[in-house]
C-alpha atoms as a PDB file:
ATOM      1  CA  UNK A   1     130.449  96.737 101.607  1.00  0.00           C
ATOM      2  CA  UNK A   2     129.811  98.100  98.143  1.00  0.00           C
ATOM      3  CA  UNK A   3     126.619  95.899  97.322  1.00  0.00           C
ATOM      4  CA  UNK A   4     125.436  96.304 100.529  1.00  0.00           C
ATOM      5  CA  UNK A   5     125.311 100.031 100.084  1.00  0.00           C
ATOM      6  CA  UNK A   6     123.878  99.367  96.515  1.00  0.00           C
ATOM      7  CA  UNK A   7     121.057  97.507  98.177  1.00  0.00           C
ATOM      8  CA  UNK A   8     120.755 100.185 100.896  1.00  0.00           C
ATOM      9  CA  UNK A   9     120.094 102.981  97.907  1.00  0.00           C
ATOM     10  CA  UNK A  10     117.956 100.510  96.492  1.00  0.00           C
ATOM     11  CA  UNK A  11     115.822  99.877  99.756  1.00  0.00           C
ATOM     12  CA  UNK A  12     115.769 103.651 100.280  1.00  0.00           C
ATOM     13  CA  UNK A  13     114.437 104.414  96.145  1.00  0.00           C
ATOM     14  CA  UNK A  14     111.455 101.888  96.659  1.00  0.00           C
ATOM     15  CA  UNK A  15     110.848 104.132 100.301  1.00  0.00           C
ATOM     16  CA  UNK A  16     110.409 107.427  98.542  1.00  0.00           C
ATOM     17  CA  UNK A  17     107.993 105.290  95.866  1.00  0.00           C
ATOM     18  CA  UNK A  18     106.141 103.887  98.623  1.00  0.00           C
ATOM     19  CA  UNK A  19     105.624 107.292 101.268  1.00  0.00           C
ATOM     20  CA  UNK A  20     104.759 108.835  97.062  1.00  0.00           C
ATOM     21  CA  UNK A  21     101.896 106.286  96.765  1.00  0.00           C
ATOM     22  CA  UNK A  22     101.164 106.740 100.677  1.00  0.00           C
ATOM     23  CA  UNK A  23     100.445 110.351  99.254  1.00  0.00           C
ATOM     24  CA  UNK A  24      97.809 109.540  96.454  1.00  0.00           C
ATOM     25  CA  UNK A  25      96.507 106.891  98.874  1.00  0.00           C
ATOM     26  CA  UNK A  26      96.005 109.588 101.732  1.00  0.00           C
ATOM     27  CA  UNK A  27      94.487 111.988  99.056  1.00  0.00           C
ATOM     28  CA  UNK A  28      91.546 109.039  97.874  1.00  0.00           C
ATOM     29  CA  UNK A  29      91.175 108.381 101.790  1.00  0.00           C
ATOM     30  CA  UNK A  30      90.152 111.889 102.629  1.00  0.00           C
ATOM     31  CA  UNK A  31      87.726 111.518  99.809  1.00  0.00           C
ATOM     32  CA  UNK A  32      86.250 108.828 101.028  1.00  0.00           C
ATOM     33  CA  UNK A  33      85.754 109.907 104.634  1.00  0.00           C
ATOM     34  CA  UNK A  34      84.217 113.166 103.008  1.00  0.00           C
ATOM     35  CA  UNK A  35      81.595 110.992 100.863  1.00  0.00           C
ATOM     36  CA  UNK A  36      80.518 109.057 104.405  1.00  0.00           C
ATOM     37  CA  UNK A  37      80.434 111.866 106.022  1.00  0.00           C
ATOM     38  CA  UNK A  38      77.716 113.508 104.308  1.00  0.00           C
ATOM     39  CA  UNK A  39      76.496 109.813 103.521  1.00  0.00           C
ATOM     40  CA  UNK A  40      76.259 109.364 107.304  1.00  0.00           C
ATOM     41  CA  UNK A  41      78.189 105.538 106.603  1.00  0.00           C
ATOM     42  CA  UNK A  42      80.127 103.939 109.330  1.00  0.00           C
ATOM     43  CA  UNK A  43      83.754 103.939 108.608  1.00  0.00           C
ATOM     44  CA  UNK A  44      85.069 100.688 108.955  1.00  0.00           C
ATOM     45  CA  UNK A  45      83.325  98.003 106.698  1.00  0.00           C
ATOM     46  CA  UNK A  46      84.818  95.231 108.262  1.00  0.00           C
ATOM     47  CA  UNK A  47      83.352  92.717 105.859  1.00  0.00           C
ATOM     48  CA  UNK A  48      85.088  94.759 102.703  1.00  0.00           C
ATOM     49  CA  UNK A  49      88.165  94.796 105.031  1.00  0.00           C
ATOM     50  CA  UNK A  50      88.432  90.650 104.962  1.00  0.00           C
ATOM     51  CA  UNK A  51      87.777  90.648 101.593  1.00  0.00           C
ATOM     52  CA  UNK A  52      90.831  93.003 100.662  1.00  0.00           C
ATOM     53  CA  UNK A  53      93.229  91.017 102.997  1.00  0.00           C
ATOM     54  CA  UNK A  54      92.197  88.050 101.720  1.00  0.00           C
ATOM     55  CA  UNK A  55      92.539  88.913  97.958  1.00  0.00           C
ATOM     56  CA  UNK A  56      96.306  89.997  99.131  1.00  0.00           C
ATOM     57  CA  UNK A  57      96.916  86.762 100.865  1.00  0.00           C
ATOM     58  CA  UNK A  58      96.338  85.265  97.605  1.00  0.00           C
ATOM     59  CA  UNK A  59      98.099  87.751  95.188  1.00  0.00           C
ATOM     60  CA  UNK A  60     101.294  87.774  97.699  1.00  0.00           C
ATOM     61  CA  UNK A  61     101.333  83.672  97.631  1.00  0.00           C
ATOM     62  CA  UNK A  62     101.185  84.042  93.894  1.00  0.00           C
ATOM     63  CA  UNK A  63     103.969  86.076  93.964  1.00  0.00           C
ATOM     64  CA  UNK A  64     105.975  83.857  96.083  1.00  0.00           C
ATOM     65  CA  UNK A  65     105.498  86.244  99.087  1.00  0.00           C
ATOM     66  CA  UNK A  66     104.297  84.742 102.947  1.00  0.00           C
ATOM     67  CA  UNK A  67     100.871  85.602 102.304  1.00  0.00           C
ATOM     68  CA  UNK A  68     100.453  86.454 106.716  1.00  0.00           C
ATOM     69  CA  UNK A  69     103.528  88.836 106.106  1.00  0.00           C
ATOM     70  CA  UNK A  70     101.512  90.759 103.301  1.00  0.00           C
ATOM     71  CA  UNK A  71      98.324  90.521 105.078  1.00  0.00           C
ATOM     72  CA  UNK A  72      99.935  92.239 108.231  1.00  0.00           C
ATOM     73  CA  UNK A  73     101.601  94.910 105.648  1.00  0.00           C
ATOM     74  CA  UNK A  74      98.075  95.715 104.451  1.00  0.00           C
ATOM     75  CA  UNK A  75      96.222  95.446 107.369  1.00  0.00           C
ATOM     76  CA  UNK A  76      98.609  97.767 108.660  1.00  0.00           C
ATOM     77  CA  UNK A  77      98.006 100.200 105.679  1.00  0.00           C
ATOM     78  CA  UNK A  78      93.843  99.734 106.278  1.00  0.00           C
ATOM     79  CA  UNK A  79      94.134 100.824 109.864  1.00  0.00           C
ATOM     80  CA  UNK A  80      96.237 103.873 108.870  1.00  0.00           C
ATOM     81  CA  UNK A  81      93.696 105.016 106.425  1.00  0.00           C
ATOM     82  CA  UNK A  82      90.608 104.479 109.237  1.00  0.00           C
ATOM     83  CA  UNK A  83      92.342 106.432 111.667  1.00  0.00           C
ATOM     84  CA  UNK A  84      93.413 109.646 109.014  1.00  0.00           C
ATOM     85  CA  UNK A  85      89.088 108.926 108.793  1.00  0.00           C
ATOM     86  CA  UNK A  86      88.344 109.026 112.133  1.00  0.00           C
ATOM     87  CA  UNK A  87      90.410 112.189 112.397  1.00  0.00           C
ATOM     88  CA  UNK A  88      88.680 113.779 109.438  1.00  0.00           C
END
């Protein structure tokens, strides 16, 4: 039971990283929908969108990772940040 709690304490340390760099993310987001804003730009760029999750695909395989599982992480991530845009 003693490793599993280790592992639990370890799970919840790389959270608190994580929701931190959900916070800087968040921060560049809002910047972003405040340049297309006044830019008039649409806010999804689907074709920039592909691009990203298929660059991850690629880094995650490298890494050992199921590239689909890391795309859906990310993809998951992208339509976060266009929806704190849309609200914007």
């Amino acid at each position: 039971m003693k490793k599993l709690n280790d592992h639990r304490r370890e799970i919840d340390t790389l959270d608190e990283q994580m929701l931190e760099l959900l916070e800087k993310r968040l921060a560049i987001v809002k910047k972003i929908a405040d340049l297309k804003t006044r830019e008039n730009l649409p806010i999804r760029d689907t074709k920039r969108e592909t691009v990203i999750l298929d660059n991850i695909a690629v880094k995650a395989e490298n890494l050992g990772l199921d590239p689909e599982l890391a795309k859906r992480f990310f993809r998951n991530i992208i339509e976060l940040s266009v929806e704190v845009e849309q609200k914007l």
